[in-house]
PDB file of N, CA and C in Angstrom:
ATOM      1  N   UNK A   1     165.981 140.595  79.945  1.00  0.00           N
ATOM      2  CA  UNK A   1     167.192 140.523  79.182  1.00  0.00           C
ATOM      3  C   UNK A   1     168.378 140.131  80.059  1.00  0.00           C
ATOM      4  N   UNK A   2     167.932 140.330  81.546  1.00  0.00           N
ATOM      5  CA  UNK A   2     169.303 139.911  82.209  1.00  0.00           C
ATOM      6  C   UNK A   2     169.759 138.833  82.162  1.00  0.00           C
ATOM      7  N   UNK A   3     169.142 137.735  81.996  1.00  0.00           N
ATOM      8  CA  UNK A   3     168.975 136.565  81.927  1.00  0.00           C
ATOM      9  C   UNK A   3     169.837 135.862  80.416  1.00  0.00           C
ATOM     10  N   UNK A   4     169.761 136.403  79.784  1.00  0.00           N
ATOM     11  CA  UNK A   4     170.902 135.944  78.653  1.00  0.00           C
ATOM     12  C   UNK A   4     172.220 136.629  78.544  1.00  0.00           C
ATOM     13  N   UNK A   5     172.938 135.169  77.748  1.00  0.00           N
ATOM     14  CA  UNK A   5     174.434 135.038  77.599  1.00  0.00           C
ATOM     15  C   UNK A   5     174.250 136.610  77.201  1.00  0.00           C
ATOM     16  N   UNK A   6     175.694 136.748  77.479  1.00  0.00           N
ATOM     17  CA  UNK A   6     176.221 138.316  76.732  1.00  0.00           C
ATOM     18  C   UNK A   6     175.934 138.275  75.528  1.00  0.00           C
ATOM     19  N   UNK A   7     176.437 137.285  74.642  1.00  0.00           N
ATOM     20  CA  UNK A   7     176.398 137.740  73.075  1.00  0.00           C
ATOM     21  C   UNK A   7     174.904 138.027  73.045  1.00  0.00           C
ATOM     22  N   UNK A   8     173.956 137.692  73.314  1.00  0.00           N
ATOM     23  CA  UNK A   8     172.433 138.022  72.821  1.00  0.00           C
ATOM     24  C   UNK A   8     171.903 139.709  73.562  1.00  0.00           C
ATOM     25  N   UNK A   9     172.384 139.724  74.231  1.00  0.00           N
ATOM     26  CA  UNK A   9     172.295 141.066  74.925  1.00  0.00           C
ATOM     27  C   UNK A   9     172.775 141.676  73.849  1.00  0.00           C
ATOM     28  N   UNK A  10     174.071 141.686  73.635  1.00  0.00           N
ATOM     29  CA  UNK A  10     174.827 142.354  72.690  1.00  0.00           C
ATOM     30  C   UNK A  10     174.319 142.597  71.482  1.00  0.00           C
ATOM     31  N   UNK A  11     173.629 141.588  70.899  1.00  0.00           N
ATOM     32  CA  UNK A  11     172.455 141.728  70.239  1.00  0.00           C
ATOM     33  C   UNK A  11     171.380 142.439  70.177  1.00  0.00           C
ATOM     34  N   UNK A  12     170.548 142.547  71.272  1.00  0.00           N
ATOM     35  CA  UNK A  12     170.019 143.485  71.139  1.00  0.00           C
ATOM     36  C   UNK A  12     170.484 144.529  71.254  1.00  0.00           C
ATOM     37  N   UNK A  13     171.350 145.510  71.972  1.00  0.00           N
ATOM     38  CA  UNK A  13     171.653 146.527  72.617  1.00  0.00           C
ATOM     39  C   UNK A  13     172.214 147.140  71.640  1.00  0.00           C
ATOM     40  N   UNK A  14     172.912 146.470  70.780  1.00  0.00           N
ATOM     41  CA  UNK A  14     173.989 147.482  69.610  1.00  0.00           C
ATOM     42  C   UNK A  14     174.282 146.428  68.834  1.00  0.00           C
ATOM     43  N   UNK A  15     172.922 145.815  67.761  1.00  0.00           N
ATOM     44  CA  UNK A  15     173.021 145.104  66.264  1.00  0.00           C
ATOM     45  C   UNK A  15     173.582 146.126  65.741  1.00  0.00           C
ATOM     46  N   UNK A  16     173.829 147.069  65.290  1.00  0.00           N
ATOM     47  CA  UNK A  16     174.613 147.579  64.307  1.00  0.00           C
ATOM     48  C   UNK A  16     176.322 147.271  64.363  1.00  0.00           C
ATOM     49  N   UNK A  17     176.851 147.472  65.669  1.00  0.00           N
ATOM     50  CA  UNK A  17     177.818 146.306  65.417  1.00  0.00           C
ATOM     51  C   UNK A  17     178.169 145.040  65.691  1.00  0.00           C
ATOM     52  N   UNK A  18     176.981 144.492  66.014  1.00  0.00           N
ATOM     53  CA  UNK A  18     177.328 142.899  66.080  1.00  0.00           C
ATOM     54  C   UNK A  18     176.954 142.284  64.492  1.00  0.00           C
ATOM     55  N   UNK A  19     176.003 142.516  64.418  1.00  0.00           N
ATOM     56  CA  UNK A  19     175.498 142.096  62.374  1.00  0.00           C
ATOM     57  C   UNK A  19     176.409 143.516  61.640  1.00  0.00           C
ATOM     58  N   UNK A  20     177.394 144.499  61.793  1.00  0.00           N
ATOM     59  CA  UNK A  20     177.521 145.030  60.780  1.00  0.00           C
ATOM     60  C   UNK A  20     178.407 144.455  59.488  1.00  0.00           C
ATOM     61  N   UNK A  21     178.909 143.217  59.399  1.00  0.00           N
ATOM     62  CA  UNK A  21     179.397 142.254  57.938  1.00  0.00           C
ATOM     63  C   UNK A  21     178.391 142.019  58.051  1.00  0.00           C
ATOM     64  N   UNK A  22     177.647 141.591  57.950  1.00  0.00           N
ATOM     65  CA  UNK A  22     175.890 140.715  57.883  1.00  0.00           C
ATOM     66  C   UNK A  22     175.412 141.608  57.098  1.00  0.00           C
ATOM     67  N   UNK A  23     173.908 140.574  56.431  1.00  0.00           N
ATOM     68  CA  UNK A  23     172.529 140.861  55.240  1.00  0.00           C
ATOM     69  C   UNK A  23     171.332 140.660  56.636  1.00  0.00           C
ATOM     70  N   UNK A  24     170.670 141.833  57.037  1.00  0.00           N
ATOM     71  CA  UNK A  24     169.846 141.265  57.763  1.00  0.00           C
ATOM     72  C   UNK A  24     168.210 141.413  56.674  1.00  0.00           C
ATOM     73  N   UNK A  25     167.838 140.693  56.596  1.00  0.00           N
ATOM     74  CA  UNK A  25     166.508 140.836  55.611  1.00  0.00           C
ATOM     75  C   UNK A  25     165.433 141.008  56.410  1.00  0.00           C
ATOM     76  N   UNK A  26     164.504 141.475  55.691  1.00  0.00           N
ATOM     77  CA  UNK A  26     162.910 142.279  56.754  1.00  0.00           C
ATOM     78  C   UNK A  26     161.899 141.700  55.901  1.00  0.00           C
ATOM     79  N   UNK A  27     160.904 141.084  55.991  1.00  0.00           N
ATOM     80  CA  UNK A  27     159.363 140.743  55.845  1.00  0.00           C
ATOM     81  C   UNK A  27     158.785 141.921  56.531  1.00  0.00           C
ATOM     82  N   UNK A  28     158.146 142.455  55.308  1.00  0.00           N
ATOM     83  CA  UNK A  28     157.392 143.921  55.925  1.00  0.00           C
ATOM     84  C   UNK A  28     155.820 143.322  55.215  1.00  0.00           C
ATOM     85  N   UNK A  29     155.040 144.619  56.275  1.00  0.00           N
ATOM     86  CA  UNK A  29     153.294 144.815  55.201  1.00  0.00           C
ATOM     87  C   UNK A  29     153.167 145.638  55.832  1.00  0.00           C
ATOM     88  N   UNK A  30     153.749 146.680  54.651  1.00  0.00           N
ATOM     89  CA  UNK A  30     153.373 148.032  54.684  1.00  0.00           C
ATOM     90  C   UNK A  30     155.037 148.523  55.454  1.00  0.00           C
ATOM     91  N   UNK A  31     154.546 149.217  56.569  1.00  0.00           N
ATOM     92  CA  UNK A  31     155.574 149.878  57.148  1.00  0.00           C
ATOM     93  C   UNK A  31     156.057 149.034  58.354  1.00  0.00           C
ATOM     94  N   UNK A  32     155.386 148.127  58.606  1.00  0.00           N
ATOM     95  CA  UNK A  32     155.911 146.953  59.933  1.00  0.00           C
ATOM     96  C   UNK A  32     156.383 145.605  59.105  1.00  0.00           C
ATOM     97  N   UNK A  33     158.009 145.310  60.407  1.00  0.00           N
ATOM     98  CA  UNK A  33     158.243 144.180  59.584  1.00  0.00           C
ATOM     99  C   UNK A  33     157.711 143.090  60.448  1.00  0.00           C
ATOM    100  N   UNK A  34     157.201 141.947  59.893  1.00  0.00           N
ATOM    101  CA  UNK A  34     156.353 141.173  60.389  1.00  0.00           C
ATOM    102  C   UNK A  34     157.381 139.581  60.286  1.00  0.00           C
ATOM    103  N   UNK A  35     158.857 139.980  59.889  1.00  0.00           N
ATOM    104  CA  UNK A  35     159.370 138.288  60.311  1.00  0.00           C
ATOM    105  C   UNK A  35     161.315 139.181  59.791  1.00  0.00           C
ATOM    106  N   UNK A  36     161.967 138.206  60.176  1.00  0.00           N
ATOM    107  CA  UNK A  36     163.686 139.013  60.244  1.00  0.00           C
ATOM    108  C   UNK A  36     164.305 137.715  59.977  1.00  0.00           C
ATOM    109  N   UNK A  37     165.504 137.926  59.661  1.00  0.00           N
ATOM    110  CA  UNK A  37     166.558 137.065  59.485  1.00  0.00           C
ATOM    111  C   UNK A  37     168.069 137.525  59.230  1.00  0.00           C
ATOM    112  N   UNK A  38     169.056 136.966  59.596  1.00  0.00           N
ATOM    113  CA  UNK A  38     170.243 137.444  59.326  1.00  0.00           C
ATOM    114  C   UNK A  38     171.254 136.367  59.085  1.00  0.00           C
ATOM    115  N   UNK A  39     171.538 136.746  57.812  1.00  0.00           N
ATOM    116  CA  UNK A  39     172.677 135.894  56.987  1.00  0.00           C
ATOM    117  C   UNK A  39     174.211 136.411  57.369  1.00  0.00           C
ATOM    118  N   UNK A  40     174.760 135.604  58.042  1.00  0.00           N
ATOM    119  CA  UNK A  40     176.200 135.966  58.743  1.00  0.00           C
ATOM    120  C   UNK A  40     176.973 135.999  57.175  1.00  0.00           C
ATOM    121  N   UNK A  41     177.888 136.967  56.926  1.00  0.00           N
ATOM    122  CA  UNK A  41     179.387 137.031  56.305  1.00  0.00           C
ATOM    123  C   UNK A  41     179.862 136.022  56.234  1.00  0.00           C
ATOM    124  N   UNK A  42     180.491 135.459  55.153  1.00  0.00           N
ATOM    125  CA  UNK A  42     180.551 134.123  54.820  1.00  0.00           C
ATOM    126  C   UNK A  42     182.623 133.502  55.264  1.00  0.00           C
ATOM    127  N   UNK A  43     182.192 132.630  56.199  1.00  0.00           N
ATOM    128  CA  UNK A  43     183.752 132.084  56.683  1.00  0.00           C
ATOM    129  C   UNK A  43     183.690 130.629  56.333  1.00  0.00           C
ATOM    130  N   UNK A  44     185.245 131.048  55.552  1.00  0.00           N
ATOM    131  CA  UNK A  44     185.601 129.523  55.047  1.00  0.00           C
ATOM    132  C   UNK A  44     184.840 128.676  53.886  1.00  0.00           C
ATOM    133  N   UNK A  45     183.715 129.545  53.026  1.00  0.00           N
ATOM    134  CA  UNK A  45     183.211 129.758  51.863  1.00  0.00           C
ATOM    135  C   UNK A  45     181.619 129.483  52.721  1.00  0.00           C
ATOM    136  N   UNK A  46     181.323 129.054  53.937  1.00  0.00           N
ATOM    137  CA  UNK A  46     179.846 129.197  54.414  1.00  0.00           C
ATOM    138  C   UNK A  46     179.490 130.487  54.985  1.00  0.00           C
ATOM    139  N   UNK A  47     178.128 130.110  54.954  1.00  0.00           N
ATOM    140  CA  UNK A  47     177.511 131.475  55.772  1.00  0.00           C
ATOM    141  C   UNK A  47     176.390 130.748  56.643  1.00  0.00           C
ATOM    142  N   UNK A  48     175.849 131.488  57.857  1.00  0.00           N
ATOM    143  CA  UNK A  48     175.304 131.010  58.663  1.00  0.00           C
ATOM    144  C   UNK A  48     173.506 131.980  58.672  1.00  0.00           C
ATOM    145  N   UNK A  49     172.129 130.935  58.489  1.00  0.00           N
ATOM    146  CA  UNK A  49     171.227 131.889  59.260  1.00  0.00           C
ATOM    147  C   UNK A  49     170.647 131.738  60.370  1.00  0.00           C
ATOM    148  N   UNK A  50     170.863 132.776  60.702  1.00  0.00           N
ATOM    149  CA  UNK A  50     170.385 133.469  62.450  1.00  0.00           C
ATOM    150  C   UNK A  50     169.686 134.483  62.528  1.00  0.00           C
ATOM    151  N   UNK A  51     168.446 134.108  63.327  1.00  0.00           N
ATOM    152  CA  UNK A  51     167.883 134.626  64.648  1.00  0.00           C
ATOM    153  C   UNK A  51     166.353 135.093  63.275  1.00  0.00           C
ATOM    154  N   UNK A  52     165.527 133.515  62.639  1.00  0.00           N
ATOM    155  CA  UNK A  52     164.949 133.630  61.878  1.00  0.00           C
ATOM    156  C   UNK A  52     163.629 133.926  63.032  1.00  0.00           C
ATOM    157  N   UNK A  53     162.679 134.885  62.560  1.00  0.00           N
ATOM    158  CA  UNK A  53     161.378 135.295  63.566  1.00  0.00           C
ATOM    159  C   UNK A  53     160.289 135.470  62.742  1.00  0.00           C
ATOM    160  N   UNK A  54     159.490 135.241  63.007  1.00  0.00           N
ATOM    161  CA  UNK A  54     158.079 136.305  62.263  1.00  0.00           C
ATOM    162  C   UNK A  54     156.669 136.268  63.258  1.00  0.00           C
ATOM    163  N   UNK A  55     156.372 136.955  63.165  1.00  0.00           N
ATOM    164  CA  UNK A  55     155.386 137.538  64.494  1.00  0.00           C
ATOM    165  C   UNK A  55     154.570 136.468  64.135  1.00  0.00           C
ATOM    166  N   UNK A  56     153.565 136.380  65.542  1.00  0.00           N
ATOM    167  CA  UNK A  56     153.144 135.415  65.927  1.00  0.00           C
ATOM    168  C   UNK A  56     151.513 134.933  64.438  1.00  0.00           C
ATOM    169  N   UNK A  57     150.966 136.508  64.396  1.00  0.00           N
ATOM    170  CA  UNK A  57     150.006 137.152  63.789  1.00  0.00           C
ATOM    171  C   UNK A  57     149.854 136.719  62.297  1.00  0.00           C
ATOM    172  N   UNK A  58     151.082 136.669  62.082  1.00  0.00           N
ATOM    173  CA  UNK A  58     151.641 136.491  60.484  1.00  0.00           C
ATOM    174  C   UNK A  58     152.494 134.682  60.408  1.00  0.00           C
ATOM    175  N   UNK A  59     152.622 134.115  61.259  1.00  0.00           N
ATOM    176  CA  UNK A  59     152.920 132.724  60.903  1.00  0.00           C
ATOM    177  C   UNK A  59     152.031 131.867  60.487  1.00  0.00           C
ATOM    178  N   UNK A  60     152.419 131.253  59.577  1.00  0.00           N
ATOM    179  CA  UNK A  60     151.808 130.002  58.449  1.00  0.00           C
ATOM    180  C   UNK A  60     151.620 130.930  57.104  1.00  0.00           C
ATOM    181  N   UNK A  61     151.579 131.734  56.665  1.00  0.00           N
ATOM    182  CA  UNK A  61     151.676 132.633  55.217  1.00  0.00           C
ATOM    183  C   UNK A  61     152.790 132.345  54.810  1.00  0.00           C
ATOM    184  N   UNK A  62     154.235 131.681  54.938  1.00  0.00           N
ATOM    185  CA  UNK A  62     155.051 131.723  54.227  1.00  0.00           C
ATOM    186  C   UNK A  62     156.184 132.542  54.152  1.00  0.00           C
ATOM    187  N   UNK A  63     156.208 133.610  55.309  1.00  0.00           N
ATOM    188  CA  UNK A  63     157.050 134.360  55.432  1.00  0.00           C
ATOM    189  C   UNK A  63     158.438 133.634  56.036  1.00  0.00           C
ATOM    190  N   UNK A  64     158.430 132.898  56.701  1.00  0.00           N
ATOM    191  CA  UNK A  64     159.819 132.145  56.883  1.00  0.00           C
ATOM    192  C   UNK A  64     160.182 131.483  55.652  1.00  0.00           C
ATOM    193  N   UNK A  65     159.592 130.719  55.004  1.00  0.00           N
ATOM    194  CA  UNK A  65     160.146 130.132  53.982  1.00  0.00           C
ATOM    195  C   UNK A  65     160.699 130.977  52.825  1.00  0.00           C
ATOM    196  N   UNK A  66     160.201 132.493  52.495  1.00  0.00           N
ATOM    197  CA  UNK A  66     160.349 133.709  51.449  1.00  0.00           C
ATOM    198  C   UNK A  66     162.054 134.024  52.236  1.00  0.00           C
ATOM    199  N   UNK A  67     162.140 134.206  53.553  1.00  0.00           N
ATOM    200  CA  UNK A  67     163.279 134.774  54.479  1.00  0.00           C
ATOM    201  C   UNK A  67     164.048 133.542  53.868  1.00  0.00           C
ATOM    202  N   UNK A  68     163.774 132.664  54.265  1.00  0.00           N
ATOM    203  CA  UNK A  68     165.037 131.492  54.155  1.00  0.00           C
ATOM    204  C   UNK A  68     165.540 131.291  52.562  1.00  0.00           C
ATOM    205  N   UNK A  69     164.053 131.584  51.617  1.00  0.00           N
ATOM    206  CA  UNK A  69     164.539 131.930  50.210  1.00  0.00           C
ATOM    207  C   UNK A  69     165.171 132.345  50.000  1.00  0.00           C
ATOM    208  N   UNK A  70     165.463 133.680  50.224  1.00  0.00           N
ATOM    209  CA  UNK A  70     166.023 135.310  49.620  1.00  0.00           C
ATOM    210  C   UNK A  70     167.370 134.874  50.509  1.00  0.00           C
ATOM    211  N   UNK A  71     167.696 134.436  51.893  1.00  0.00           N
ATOM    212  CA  UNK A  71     168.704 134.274  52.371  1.00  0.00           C
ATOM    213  C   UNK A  71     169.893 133.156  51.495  1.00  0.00           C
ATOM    214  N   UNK A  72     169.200 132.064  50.994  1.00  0.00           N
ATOM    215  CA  UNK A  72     169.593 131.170  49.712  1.00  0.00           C
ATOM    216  C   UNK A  72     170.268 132.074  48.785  1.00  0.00           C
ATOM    217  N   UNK A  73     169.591 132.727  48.208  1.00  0.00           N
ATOM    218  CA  UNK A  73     169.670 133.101  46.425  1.00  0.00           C
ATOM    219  C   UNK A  73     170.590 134.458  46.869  1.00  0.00           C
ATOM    220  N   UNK A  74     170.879 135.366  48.347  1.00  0.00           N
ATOM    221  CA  UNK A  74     171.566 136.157  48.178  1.00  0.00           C
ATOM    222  C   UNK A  74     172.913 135.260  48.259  1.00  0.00           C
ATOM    223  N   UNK A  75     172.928 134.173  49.591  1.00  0.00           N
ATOM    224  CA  UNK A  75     174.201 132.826  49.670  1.00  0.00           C
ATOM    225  C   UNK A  75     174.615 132.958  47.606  1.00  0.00           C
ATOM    226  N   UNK A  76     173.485 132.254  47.380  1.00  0.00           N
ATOM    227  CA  UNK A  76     174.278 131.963  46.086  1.00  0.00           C
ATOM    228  C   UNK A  76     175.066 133.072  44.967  1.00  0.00           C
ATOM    229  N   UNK A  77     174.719 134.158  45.268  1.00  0.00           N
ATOM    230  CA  UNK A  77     174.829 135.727  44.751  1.00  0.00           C
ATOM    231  C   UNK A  77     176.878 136.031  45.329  1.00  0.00           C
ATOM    232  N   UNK A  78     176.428 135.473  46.433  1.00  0.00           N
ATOM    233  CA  UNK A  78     177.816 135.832  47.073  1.00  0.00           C
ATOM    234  C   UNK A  78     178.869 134.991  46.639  1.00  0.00           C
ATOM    235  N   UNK A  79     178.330 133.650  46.042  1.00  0.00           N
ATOM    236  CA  UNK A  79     179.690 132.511  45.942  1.00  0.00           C
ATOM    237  C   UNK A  79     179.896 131.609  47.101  1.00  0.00           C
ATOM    238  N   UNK A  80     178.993 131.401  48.063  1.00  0.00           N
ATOM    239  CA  UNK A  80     179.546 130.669  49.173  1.00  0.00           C
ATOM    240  C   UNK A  80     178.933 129.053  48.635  1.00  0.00           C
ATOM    241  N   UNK A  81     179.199 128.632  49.461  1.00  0.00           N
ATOM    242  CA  UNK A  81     178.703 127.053  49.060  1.00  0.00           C
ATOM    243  C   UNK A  81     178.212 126.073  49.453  1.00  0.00           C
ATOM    244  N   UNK A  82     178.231 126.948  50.938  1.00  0.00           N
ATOM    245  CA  UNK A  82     176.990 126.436  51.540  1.00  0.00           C
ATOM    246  C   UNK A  82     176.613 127.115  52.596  1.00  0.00           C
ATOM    247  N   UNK A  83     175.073 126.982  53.305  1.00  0.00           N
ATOM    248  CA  UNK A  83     174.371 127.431  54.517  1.00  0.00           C
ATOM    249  C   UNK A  83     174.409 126.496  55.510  1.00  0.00           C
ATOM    250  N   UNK A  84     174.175 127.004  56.478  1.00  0.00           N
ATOM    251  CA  UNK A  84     174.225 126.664  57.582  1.00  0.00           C
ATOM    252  C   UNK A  84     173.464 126.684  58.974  1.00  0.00           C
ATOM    253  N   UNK A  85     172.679 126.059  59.566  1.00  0.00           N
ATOM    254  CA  UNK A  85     171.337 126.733  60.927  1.00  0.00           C
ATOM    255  C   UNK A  85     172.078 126.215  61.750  1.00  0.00           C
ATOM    256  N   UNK A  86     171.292 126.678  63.342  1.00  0.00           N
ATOM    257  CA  UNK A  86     171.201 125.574  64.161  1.00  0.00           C
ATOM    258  C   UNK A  86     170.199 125.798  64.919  1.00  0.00           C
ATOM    259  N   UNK A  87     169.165 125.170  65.361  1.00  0.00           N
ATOM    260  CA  UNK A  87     168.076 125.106  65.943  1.00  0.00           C
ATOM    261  C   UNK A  87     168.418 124.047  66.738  1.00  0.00           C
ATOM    262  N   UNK A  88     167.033 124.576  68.193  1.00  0.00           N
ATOM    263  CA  UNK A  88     167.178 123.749  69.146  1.00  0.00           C
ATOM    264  C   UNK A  88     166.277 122.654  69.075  1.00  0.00           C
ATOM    265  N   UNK A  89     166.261 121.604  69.389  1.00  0.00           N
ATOM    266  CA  UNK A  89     165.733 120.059  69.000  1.00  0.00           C
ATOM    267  C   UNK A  89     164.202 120.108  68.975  1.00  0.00           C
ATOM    268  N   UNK A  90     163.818 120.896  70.225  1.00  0.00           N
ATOM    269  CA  UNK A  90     161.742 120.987  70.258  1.00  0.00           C
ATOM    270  C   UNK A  90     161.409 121.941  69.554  1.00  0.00           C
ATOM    271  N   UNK A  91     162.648 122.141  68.799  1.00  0.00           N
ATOM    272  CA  UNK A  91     161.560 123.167  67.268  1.00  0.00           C
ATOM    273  C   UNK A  91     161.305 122.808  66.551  1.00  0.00           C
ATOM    274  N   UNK A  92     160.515 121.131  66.447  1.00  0.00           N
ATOM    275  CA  UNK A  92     160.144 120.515  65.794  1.00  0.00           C
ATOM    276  C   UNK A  92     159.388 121.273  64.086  1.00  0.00           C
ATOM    277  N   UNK A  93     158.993 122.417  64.336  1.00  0.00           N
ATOM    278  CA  UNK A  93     158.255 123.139  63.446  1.00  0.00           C
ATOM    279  C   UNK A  93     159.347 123.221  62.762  1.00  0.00           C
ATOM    280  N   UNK A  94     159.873 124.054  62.786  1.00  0.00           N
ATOM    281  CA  UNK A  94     161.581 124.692  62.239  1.00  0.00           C
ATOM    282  C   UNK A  94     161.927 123.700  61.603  1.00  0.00           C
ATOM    283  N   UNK A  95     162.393 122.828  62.047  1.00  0.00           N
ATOM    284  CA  UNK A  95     163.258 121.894  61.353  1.00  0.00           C
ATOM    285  C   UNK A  95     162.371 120.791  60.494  1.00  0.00           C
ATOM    286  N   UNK A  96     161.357 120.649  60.629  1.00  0.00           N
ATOM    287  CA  UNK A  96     161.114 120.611  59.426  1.00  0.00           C
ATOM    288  C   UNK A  96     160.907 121.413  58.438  1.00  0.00           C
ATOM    289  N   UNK A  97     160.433 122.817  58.901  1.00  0.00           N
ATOM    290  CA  UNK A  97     160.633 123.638  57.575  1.00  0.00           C
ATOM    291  C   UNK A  97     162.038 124.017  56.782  1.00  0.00           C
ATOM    292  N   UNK A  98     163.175 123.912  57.702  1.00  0.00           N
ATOM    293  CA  UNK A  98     164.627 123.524  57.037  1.00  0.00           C
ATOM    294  C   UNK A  98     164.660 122.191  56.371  1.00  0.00           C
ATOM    295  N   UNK A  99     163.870 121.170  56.366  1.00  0.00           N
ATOM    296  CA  UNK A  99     164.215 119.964  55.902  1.00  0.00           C
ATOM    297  C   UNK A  99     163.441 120.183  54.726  1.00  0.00           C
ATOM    298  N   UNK A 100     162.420 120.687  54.823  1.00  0.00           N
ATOM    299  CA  UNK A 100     161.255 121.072  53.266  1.00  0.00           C
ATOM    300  C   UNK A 100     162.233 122.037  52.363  1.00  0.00           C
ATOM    301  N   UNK A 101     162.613 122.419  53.279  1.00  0.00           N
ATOM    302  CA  UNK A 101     163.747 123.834  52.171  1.00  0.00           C
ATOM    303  C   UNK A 101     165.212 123.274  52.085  1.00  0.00           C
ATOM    304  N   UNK A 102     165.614 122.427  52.036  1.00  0.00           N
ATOM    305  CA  UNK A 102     166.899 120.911  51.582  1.00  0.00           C
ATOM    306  C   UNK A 102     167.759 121.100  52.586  1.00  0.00           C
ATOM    307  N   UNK A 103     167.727 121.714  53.875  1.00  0.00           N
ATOM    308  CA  UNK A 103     168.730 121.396  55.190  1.00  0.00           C
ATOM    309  C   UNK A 103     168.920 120.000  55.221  1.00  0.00           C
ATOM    310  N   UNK A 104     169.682 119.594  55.962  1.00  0.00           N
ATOM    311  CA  UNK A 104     169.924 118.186  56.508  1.00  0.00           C
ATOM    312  C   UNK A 104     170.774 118.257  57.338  1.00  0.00           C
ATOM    313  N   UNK A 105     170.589 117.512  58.506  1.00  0.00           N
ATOM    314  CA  UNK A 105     170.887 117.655  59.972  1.00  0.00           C
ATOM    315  C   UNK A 105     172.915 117.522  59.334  1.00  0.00           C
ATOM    316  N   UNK A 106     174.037 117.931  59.975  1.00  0.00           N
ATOM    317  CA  UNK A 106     174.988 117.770  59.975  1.00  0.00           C
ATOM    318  C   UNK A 106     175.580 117.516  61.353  1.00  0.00           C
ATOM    319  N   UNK A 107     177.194 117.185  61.381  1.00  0.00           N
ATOM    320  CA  UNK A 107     177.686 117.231  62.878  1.00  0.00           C
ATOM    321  C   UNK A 107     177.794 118.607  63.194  1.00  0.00           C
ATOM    322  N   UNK A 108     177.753 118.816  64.370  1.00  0.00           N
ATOM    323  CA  UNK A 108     177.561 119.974  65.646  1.00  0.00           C
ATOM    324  C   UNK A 108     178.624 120.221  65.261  1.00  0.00           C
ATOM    325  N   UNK A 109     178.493 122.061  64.932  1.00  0.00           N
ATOM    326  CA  UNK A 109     179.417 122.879  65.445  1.00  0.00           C
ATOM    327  C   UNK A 109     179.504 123.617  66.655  1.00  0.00           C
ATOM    328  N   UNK A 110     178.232 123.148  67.193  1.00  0.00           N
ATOM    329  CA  UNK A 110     178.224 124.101  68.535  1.00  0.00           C
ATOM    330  C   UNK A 110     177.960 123.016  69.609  1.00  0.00           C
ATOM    331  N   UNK A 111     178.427 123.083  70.616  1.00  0.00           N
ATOM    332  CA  UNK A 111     178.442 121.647  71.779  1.00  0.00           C
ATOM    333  C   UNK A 111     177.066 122.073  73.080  1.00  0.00           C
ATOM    334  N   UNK A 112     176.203 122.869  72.553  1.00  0.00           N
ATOM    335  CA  UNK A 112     175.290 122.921  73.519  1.00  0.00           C
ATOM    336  C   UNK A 112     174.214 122.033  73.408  1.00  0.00           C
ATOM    337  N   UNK A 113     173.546 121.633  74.586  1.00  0.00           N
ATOM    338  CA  UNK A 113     172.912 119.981  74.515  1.00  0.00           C
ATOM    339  C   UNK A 113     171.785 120.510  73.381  1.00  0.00           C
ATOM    340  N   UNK A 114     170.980 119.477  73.291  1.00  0.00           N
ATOM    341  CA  UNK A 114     170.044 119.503  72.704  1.00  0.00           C
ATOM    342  C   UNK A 114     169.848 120.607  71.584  1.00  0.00           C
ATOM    343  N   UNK A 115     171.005 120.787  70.660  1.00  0.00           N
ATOM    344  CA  UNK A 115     171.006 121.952  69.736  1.00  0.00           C
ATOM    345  C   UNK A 115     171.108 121.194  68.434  1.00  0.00           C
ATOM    346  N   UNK A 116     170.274 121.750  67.249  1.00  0.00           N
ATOM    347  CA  UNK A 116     170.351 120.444  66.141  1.00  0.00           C
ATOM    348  C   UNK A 116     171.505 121.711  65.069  1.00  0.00           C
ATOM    349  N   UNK A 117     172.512 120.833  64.479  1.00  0.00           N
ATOM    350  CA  UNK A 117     173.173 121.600  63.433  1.00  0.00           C
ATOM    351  C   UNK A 117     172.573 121.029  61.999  1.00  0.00           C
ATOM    352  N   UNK A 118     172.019 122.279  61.421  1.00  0.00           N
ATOM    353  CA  UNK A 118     171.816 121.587  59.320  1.00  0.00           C
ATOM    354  C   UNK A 118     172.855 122.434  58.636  1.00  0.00           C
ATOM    355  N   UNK A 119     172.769 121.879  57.577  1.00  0.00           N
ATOM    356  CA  UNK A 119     173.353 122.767  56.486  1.00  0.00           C
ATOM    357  C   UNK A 119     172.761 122.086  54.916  1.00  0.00           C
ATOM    358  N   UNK A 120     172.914 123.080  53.890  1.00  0.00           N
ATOM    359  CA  UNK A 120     172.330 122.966  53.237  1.00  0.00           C
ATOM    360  C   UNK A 120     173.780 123.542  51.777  1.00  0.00           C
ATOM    361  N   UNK A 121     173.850 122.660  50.695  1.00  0.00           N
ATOM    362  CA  UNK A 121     174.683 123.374  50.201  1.00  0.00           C
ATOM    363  C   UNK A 121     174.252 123.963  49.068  1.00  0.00           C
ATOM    364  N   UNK A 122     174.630 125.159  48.002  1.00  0.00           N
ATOM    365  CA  UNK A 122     174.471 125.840  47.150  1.00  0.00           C
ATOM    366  C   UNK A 122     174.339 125.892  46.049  1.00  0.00           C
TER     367      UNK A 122
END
């Protein structure tokens, strides 16, 4: 963990107040959650998802695409108007599964190399 920026530390160490405006959603079976996601508080009528996972065990069932669902339909619940990712470029997997689920690459809000920005609107 030493090795990452502060904000991700920060992240781990005390999510309750770094996501506390945030929807963080859980993919469970049973009593383990088996994939996460967190829909940022919505600025300037968007909202952002971050830090989409699902264990290694449980990928290809569909659990990212159910996360990125439910993260949609709560977006649309709230009134915002659009979503927002950013993935890094050799997540070739990812981004196409944002492109299957109507992302489309946009200009960078974030200036780190090789980082792809989508958004998707509501």
């Amino acid at each position: 963990m030493d090795g990452l920026p502060y904000h991700y530390r920060v992240e781990i160490t005390d999510p309750r107040i770094v996501f506390a405006d945030d929807i963080v959603l859980l993919a469970l079976r049973g009593d383990t959650a088996v994939g996460c996601l967190v829909v940022t508080a919505p600025v300037d009528g968007r909202s952002e998802v971050k830090r989409l996972w699902t264990a290694p065990a449980f990928r290809g069932r569909g659990i990212a695409s159910s996360l990125v669902g439910a993260a949609l339909a709560h977006a649309a619940e709230i009134g915002v108007s659009a979503v927002r990712l950013s993935v890094w470029k050799w997540r070739e997997d990812a981004i196409a599964l944002y492109e299957r689920l109507g992302f489309t690459v946009t200009q960078s809000w974030d200036e780190r190399d090789q980082l792809v920005c989508m958004e998707r609107s509501i």
